[in-house]
N, C-alpha and C. Protein backbone atom coordinates (compact mmCIF):
# COMPACT_ATOMS: atom_id res chain seq x y z
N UNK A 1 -40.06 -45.65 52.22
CA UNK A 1 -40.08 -45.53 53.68
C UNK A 1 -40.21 -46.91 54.32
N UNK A 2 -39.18 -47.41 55.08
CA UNK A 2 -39.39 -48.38 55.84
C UNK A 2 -40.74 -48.70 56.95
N UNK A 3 -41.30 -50.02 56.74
CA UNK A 3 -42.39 -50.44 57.48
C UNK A 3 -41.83 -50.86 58.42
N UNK A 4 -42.20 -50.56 59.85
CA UNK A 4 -41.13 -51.59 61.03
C UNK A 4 -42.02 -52.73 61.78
N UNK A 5 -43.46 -52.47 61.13
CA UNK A 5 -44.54 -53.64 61.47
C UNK A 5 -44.25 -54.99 60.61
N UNK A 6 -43.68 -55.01 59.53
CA UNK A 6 -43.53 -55.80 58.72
C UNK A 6 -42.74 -56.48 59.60
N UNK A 7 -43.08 -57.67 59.50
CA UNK A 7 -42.14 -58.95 60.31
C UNK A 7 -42.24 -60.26 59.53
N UNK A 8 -41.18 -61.07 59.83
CA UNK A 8 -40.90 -62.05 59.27
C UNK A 8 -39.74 -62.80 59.81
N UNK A 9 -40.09 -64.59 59.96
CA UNK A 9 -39.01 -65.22 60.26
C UNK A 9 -37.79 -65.70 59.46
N UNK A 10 -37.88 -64.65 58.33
CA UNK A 10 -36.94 -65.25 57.51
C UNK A 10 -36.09 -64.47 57.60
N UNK A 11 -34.52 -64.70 57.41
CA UNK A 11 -33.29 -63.63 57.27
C UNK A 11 -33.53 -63.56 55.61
N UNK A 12 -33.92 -61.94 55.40
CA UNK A 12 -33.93 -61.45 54.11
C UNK A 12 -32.24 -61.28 53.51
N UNK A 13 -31.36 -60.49 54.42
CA UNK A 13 -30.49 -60.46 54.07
C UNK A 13 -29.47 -62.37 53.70
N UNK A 14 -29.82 -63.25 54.23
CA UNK A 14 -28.96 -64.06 53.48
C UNK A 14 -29.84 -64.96 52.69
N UNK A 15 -31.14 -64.61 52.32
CA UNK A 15 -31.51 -65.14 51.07
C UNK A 15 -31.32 -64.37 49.99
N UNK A 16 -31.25 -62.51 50.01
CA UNK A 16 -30.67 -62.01 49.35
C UNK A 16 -29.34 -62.22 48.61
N UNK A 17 -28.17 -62.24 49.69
CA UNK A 17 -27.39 -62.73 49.28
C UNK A 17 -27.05 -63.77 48.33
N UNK A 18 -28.04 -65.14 48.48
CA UNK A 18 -27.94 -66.45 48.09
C UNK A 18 -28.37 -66.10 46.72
N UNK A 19 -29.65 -65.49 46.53
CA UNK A 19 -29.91 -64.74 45.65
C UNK A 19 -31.09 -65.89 44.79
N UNK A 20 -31.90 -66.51 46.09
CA UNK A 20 -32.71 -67.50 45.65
C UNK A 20 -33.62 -67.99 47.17
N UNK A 21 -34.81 -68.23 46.86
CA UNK A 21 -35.75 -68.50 48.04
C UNK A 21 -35.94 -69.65 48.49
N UNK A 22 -35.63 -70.50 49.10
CA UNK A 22 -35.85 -71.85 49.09
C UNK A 22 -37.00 -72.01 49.66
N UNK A 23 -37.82 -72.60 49.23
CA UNK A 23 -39.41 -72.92 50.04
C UNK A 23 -38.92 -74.22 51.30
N UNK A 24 -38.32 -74.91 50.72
CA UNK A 24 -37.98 -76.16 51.83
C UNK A 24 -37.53 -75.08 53.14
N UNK A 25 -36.90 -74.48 52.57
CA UNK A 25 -35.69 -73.28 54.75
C UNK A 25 -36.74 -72.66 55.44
N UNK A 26 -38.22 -72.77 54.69
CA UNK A 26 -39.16 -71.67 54.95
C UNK A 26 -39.50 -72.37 56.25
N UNK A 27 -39.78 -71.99 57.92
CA UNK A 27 -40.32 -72.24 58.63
C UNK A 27 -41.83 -72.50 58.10
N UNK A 28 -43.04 -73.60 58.93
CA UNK A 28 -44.29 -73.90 58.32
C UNK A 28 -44.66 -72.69 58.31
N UNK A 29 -44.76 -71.78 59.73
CA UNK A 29 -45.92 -70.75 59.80
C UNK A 29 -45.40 -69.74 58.62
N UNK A 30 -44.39 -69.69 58.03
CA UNK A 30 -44.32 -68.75 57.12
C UNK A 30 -44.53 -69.17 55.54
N UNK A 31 -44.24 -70.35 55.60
CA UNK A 31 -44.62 -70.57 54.39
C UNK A 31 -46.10 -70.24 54.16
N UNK A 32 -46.76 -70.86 55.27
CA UNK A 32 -48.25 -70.82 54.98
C UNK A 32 -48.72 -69.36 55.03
N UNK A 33 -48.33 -68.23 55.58
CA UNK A 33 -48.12 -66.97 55.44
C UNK A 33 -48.04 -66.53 53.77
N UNK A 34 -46.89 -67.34 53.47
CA UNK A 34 -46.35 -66.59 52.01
C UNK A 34 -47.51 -67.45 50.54
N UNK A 35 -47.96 -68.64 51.17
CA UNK A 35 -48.93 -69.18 50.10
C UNK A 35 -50.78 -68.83 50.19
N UNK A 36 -50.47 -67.85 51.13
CA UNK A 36 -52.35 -67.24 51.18
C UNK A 36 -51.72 -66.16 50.87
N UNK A 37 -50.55 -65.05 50.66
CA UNK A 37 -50.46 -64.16 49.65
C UNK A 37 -50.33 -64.31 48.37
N UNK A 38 -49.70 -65.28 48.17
CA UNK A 38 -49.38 -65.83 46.73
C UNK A 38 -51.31 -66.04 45.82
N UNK A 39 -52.14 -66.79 47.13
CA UNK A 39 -53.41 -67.61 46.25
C UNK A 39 -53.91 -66.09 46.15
N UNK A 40 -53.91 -64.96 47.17
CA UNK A 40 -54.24 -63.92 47.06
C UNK A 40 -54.33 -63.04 45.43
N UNK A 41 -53.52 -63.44 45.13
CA UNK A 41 -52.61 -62.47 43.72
C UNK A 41 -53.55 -63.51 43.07
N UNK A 42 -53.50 -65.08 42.87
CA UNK A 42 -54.29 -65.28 41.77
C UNK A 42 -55.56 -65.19 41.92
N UNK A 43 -56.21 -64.55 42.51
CA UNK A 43 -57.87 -64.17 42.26
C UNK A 43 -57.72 -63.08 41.53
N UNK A 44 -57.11 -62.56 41.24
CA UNK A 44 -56.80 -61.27 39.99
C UNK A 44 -56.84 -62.13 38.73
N UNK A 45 -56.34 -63.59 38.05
CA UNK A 45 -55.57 -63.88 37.38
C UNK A 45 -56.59 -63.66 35.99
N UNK A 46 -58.02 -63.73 36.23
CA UNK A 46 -58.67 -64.14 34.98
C UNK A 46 -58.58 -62.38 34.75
N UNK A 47 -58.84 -61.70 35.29
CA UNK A 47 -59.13 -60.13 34.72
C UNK A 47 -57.99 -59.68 33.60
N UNK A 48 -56.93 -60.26 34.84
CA UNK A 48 -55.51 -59.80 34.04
C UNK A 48 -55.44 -60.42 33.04
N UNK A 49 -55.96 -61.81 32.96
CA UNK A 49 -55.61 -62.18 31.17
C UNK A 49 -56.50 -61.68 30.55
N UNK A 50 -57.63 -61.04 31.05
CA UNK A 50 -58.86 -60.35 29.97
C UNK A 50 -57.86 -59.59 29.30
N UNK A 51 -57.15 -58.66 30.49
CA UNK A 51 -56.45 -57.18 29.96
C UNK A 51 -55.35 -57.77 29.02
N UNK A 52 -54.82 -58.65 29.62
CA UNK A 52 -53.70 -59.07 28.54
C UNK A 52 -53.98 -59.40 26.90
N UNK A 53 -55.28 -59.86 26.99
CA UNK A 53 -55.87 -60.50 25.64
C UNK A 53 -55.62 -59.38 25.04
N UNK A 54 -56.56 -58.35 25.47
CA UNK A 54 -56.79 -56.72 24.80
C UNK A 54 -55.83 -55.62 24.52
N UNK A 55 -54.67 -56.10 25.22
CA UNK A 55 -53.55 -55.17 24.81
C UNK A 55 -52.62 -56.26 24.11
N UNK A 56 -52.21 -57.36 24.20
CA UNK A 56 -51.76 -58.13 22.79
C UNK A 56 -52.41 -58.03 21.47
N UNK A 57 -53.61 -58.00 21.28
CA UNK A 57 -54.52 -57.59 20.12
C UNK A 57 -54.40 -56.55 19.73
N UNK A 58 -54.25 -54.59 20.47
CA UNK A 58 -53.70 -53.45 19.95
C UNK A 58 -52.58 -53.41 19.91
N UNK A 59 -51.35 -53.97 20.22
CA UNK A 59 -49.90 -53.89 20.25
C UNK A 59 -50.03 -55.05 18.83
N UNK A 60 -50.72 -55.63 19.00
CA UNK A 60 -50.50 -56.47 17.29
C UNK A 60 -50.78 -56.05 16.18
N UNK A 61 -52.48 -54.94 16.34
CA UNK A 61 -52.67 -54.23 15.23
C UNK A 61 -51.88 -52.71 14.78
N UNK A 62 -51.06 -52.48 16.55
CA UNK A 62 -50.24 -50.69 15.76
C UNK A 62 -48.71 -51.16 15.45
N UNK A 63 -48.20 -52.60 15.50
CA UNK A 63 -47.41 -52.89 15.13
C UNK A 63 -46.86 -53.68 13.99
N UNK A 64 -48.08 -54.98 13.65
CA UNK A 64 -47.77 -55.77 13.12
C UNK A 64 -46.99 -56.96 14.14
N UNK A 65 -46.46 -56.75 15.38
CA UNK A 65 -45.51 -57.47 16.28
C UNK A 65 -46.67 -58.24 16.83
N UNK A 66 -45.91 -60.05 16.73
CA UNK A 66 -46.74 -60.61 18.31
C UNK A 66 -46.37 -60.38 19.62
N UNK A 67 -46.69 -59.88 20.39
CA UNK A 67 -45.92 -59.73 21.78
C UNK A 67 -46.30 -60.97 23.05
N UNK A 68 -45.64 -61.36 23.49
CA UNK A 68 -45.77 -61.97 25.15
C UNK A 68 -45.54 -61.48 26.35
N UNK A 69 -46.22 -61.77 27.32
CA UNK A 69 -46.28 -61.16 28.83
C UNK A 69 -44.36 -61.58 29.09
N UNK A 70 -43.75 -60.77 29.49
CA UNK A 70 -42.34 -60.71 29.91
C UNK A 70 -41.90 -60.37 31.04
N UNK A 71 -43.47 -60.07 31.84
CA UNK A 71 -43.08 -59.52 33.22
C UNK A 71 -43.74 -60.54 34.12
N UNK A 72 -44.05 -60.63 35.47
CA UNK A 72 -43.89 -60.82 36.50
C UNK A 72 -45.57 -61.71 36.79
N UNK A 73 -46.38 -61.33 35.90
CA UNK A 73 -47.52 -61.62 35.64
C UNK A 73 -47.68 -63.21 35.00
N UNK A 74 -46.91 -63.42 33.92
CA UNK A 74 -47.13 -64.67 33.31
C UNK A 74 -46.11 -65.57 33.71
N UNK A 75 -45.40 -65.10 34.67
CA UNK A 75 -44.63 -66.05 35.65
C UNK A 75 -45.31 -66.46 37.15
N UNK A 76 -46.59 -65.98 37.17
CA UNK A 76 -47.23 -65.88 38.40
C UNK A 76 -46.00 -65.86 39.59
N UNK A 77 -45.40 -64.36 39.25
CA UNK A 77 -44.46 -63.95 40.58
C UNK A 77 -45.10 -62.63 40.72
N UNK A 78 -46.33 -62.40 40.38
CA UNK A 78 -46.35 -60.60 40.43
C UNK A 78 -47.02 -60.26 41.81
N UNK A 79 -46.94 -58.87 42.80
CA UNK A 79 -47.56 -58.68 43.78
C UNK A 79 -48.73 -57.80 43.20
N UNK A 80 -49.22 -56.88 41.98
CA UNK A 80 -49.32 -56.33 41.73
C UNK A 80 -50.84 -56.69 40.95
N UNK A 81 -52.07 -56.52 40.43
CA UNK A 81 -52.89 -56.09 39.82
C UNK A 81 -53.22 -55.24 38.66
N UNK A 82 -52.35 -54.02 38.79
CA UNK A 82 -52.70 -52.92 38.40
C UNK A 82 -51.74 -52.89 36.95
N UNK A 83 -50.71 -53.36 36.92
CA UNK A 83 -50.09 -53.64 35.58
C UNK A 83 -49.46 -54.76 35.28
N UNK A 84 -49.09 -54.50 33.59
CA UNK A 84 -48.59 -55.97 32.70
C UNK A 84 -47.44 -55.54 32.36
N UNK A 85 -46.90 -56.40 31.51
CA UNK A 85 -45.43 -56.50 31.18
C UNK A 85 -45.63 -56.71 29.63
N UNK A 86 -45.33 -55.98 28.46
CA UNK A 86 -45.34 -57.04 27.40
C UNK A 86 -44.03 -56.63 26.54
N UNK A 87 -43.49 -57.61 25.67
CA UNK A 87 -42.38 -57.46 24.73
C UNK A 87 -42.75 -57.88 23.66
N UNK A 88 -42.20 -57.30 22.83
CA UNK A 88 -41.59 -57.49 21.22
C UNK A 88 -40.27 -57.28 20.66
N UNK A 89 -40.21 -57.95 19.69
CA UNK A 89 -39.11 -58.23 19.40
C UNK A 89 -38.95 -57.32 17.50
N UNK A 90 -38.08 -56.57 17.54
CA UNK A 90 -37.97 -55.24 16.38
C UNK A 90 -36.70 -55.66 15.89
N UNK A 91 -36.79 -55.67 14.23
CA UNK A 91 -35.52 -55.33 13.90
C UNK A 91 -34.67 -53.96 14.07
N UNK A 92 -33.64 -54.20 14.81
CA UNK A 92 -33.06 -52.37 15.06
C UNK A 92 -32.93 -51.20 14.16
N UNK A 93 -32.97 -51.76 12.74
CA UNK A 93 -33.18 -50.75 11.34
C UNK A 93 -34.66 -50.16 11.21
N UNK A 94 -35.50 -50.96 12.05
CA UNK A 94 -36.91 -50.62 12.14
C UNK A 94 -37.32 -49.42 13.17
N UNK A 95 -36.45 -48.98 14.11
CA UNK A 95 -36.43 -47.99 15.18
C UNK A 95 -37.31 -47.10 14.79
N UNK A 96 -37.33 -46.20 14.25
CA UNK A 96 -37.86 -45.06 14.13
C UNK A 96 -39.06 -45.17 13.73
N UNK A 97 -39.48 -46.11 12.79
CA UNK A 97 -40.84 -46.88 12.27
C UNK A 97 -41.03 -47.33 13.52
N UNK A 98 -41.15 -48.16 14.19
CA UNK A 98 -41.71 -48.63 15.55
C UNK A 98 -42.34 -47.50 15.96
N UNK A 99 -40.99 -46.05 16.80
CA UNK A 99 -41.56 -45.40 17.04
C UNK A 99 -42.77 -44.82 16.95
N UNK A 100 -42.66 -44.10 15.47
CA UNK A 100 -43.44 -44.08 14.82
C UNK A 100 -44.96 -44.11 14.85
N UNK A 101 -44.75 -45.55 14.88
CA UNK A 101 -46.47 -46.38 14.77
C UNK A 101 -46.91 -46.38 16.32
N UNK A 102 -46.42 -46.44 17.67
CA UNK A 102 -46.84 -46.29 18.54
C UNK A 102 -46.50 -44.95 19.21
N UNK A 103 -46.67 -44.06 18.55
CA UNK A 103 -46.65 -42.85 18.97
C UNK A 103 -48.01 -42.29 19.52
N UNK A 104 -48.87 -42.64 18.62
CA UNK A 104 -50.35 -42.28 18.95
C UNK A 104 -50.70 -42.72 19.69
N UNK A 105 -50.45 -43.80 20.09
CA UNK A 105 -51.21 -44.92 21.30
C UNK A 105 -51.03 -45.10 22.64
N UNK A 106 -49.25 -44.62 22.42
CA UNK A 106 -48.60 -44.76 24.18
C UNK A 106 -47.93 -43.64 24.57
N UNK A 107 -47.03 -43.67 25.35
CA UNK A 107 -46.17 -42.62 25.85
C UNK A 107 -44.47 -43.46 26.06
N UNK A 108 -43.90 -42.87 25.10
CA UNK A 108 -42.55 -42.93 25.00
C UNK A 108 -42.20 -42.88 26.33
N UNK A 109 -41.48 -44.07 27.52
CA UNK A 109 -40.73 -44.10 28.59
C UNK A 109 -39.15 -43.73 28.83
N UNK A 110 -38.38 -44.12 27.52
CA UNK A 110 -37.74 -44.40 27.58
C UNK A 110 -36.79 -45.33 26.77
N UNK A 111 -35.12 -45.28 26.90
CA UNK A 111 -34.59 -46.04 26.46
C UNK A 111 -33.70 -46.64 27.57
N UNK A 112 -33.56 -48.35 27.60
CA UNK A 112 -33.16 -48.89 28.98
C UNK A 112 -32.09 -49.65 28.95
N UNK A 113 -30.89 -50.20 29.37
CA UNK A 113 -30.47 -51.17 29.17
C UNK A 113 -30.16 -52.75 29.52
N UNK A 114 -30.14 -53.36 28.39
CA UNK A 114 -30.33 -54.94 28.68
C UNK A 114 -28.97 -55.63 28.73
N UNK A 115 -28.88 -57.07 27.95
CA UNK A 115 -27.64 -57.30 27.92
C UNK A 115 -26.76 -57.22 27.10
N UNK A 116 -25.10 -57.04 27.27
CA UNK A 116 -23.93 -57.00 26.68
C UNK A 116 -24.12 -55.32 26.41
N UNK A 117 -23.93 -54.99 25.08
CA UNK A 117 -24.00 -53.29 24.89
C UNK A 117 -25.97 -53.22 23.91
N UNK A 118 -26.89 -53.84 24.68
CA UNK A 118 -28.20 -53.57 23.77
C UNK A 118 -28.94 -52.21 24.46
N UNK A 119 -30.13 -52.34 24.00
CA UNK A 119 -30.95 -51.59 24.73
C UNK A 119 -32.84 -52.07 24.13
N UNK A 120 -33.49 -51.55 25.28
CA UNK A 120 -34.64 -52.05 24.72
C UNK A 120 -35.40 -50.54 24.88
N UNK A 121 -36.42 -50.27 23.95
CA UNK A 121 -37.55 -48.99 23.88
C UNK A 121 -38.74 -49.92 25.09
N UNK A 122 -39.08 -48.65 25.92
CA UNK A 122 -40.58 -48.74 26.67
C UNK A 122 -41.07 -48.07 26.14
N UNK A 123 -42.30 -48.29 26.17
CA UNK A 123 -43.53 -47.71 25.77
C UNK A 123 -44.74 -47.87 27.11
N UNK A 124 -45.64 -47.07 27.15
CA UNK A 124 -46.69 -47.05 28.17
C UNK A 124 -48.00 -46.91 27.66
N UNK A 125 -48.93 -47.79 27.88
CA UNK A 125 -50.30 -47.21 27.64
C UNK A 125 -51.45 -47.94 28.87
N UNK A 126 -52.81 -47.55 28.77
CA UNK A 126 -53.34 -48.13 29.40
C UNK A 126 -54.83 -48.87 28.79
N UNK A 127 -55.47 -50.41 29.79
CA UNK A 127 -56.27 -51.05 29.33
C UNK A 127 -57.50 -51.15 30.47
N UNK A 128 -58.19 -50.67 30.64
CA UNK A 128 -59.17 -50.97 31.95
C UNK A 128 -58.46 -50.73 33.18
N UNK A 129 -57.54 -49.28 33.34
CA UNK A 129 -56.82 -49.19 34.20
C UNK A 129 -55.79 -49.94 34.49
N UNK A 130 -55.80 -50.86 33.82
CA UNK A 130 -54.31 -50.94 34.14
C UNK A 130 -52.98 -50.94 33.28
N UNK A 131 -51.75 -50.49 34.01
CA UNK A 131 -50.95 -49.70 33.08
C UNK A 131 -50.20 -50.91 32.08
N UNK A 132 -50.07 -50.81 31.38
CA UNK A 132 -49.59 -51.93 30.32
C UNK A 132 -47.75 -51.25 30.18
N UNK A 133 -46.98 -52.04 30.31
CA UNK A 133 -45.87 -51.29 30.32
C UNK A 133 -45.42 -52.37 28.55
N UNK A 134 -44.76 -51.99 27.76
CA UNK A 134 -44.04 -52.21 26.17
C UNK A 134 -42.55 -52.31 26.10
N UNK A 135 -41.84 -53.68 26.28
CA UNK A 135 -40.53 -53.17 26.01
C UNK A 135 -40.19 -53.43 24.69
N UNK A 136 -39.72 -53.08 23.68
CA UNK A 136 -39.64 -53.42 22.30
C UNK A 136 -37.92 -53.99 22.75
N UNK A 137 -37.26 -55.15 22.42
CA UNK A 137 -36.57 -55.68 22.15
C UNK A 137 -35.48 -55.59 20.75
N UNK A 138 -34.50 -56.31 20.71
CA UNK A 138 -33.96 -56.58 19.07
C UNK A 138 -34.26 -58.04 19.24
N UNK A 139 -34.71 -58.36 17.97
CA UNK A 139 -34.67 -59.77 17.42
C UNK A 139 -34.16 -60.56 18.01
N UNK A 140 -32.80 -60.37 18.76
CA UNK A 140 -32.12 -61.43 18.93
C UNK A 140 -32.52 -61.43 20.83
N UNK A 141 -32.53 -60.48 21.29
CA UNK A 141 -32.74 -60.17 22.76
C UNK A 141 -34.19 -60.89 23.28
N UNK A 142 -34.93 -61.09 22.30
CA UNK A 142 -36.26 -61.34 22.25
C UNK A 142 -36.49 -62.52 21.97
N UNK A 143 -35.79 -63.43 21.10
CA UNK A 143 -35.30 -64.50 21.18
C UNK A 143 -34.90 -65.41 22.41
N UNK A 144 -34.32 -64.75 23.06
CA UNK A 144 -33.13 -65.19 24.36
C UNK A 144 -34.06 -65.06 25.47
N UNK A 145 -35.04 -63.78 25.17
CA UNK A 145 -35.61 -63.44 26.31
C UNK A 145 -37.12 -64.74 26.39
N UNK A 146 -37.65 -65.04 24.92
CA UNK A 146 -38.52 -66.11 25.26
C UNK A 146 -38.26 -67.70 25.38
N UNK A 147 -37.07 -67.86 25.34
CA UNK A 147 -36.65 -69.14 25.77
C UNK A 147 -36.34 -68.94 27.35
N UNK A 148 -35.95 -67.85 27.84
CA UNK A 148 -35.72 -67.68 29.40
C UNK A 148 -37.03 -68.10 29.98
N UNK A 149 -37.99 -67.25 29.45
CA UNK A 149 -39.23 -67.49 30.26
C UNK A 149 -40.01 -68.83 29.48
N UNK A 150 -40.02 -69.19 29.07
CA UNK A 150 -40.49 -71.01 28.71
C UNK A 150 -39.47 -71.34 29.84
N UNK A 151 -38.54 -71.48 29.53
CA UNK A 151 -37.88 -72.25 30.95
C UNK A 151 -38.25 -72.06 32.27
N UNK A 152 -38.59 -70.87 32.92
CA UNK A 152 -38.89 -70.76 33.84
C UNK A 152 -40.16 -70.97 33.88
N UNK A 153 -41.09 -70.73 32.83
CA UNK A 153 -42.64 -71.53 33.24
C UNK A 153 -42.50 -72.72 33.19
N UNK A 154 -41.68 -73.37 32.57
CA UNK A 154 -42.20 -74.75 32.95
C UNK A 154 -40.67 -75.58 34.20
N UNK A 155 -40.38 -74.84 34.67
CA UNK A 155 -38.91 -75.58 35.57
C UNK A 155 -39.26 -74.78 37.24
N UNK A 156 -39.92 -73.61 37.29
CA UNK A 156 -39.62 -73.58 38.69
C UNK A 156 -41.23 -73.60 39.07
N UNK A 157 -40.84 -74.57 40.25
CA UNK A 157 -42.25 -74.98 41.12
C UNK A 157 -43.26 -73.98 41.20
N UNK A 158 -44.38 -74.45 41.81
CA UNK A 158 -45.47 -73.65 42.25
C UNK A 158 -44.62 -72.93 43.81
N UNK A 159 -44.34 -74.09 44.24
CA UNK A 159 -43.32 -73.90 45.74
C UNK A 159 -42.45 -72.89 46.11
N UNK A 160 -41.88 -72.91 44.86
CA UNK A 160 -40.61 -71.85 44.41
C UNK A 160 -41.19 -70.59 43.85
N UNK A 161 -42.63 -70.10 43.43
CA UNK A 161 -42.86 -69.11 42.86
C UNK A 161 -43.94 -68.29 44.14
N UNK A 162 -44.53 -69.35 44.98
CA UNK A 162 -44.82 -68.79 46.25
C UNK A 162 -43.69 -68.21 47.28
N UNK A 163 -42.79 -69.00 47.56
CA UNK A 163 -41.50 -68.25 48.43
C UNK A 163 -41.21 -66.76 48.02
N UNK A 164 -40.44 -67.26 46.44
CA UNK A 164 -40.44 -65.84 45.54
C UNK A 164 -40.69 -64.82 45.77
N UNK A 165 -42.13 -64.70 45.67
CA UNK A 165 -43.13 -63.53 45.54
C UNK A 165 -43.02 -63.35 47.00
N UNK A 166 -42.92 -63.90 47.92
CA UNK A 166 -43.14 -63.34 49.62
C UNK A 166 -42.10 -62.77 50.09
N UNK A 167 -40.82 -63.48 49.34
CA UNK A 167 -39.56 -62.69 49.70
C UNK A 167 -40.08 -61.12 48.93
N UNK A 168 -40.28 -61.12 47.81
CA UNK A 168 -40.54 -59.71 47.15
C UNK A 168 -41.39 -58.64 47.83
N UNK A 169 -42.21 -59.28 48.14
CA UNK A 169 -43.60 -58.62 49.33
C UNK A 169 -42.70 -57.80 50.28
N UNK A 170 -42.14 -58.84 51.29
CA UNK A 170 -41.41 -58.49 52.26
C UNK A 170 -39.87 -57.30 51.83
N UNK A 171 -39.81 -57.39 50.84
CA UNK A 171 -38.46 -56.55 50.39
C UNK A 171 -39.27 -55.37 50.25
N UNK A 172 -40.15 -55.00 49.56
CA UNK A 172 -40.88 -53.67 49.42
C UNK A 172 -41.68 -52.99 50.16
N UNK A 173 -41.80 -54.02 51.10
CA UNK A 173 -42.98 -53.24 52.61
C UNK A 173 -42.19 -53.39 53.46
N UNK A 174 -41.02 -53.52 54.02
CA UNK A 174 -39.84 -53.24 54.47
C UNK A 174 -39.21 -51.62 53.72
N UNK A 175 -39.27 -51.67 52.77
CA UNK A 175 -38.69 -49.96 52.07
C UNK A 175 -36.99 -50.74 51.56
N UNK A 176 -36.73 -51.51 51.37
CA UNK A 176 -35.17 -52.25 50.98
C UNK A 176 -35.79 -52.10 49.44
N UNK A 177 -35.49 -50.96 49.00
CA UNK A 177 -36.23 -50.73 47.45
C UNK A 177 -35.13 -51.04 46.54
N UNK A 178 -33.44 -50.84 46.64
CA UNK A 178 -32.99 -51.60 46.34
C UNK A 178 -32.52 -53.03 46.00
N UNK A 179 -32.75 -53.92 47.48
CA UNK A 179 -33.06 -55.00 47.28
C UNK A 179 -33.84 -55.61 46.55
N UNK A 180 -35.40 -55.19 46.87
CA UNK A 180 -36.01 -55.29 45.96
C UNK A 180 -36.36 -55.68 44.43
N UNK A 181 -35.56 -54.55 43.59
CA UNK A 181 -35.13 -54.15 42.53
C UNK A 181 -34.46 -55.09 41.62
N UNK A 182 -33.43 -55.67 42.75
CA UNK A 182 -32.62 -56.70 42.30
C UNK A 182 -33.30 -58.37 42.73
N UNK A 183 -34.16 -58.27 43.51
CA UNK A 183 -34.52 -59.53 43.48
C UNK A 183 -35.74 -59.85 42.66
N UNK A 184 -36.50 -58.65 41.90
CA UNK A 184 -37.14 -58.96 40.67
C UNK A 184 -36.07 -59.75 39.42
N UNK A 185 -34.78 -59.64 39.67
CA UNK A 185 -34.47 -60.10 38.61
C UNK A 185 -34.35 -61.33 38.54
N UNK A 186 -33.78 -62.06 39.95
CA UNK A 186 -33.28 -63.15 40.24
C UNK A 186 -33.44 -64.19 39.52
N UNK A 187 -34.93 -64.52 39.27
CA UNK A 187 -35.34 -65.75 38.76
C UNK A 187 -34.31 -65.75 37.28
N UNK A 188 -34.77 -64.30 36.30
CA UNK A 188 -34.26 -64.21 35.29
C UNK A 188 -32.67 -64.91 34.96
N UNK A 189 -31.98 -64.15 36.22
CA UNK A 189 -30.35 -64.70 36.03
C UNK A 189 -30.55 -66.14 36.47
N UNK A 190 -30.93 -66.61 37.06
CA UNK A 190 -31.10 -68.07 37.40
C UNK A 190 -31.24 -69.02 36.53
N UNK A 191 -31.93 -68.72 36.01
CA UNK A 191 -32.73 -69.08 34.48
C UNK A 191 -31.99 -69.03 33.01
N UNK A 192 -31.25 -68.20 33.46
CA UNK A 192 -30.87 -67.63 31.89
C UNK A 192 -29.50 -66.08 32.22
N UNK A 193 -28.68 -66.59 32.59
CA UNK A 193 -27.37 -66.11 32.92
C UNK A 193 -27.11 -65.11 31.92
N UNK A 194 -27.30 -65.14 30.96
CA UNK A 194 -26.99 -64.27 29.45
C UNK A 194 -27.58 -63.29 29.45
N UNK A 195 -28.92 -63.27 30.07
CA UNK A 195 -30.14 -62.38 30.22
C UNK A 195 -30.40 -61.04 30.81
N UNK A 196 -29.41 -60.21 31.23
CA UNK A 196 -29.19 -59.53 32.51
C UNK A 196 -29.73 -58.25 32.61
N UNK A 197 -30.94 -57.95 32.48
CA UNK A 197 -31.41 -56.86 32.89
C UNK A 197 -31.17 -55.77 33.88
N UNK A 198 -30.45 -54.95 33.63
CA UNK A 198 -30.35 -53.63 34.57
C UNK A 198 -31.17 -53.57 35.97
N UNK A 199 -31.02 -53.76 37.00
CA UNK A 199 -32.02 -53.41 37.98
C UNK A 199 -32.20 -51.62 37.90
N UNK A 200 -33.58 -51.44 38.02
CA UNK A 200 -33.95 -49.94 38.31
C UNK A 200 -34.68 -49.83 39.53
N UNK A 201 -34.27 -49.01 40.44
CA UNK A 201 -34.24 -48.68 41.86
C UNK A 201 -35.84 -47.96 41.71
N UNK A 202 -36.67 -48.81 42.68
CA UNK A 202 -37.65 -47.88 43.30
C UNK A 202 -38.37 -47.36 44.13
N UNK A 203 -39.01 -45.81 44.17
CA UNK A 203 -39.25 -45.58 45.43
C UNK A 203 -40.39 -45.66 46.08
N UNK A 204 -40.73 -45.37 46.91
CA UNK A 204 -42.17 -45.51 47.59
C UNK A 204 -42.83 -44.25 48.46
């Protein structure tokens, strides 16, 4: 449902388009707007790595897999608190064994698709409330996918990850849940062109 209080001096639609936030185009009063939401999100940051510690440690012991944060969290782009992102990387002959072993622990989401003809398994569980989301990867997707994000932790600004996240704010409290959707990915294709995650539409 669209918010019509939500305001902002920025044209969403042609940074959408551009398909990138520039902190420099940002008028002052909005930037400074979009960097007390941004410092906002990191007063969460130590809890969330508690939770993160604690669900890398059970996703290591029902798998044998090391996993890394892959979502939105260890890119400090997330609006969110309440959940994590994590991946692993499976040989595809291993499928059913994966399954398998995290059967007891989570709840089967799903099967999703990534890039060229792949697919990745979700999995769901939870850590001190908050929801831990599992994408199991192939070897090689997982590969691709942690050189994307090394690059982007260490190449796009603090500058650039405050804009980011405010454009995102503003896309979802607006109700543009499509937009949205697709501008979680952005950084990713930016970053790593090969990488192309499906946008999934959501509602509110």
């Amino acid at each position: 449902m669209t918010n019509p209080s939500v305001s902002t001096a920025l044209d969403l639609d042609a940074i959408t388009a551009t398909r990138w936030a520039d902190p420099d185009a940002f008028p002052e009063a909005e930037f400074a707007k979009a960097e007390a939401f941004w410092l906002a999100r990191r007063e969460h940051d130590a809890r969330l790595g508690e939770v993160f510690d604690r669900a890398t440690a059970l996703v290591r012991e029902w798998t044998g897999c090391e996993p890394r944060d892959v979502g939105s969290f260890g890119l400090r782009l997330n609006l969110e608190s309440s959940d994590l992102d994590l991946g692993i990387g499976y040989p595809a002959e291993d499928r059913q064994a994966l399954i398998a072993a995290l059967a007891p622990h989570t709840s089967f989401k799903g099967e999703r698709h990534t890039r060229f003809s792949t697919t990745r398994l979700v999995f769901s569980f939870t850590v001190d409330d908050v929801e831990i989301d599992l994408s199991a990867l192939t070897v090689e997707d997982y590969a691709v996918a942690g050189r994307m994000l090394d690059e982007i932790a260490t190449t796009m600004t603090e500058h650039e990850r405050i804009a980011h996240t405010w454009v995102k704010h503003l896309l979802r409290a607006q109700g543009r849940m499509e937009d949205y959707a697709s501008w979680k990915l952005v950084t990713y294709a930016r970053f790593c062109p090969e990488f192309n995650w499906v946008p999934i539409p959501e509602t509110v």
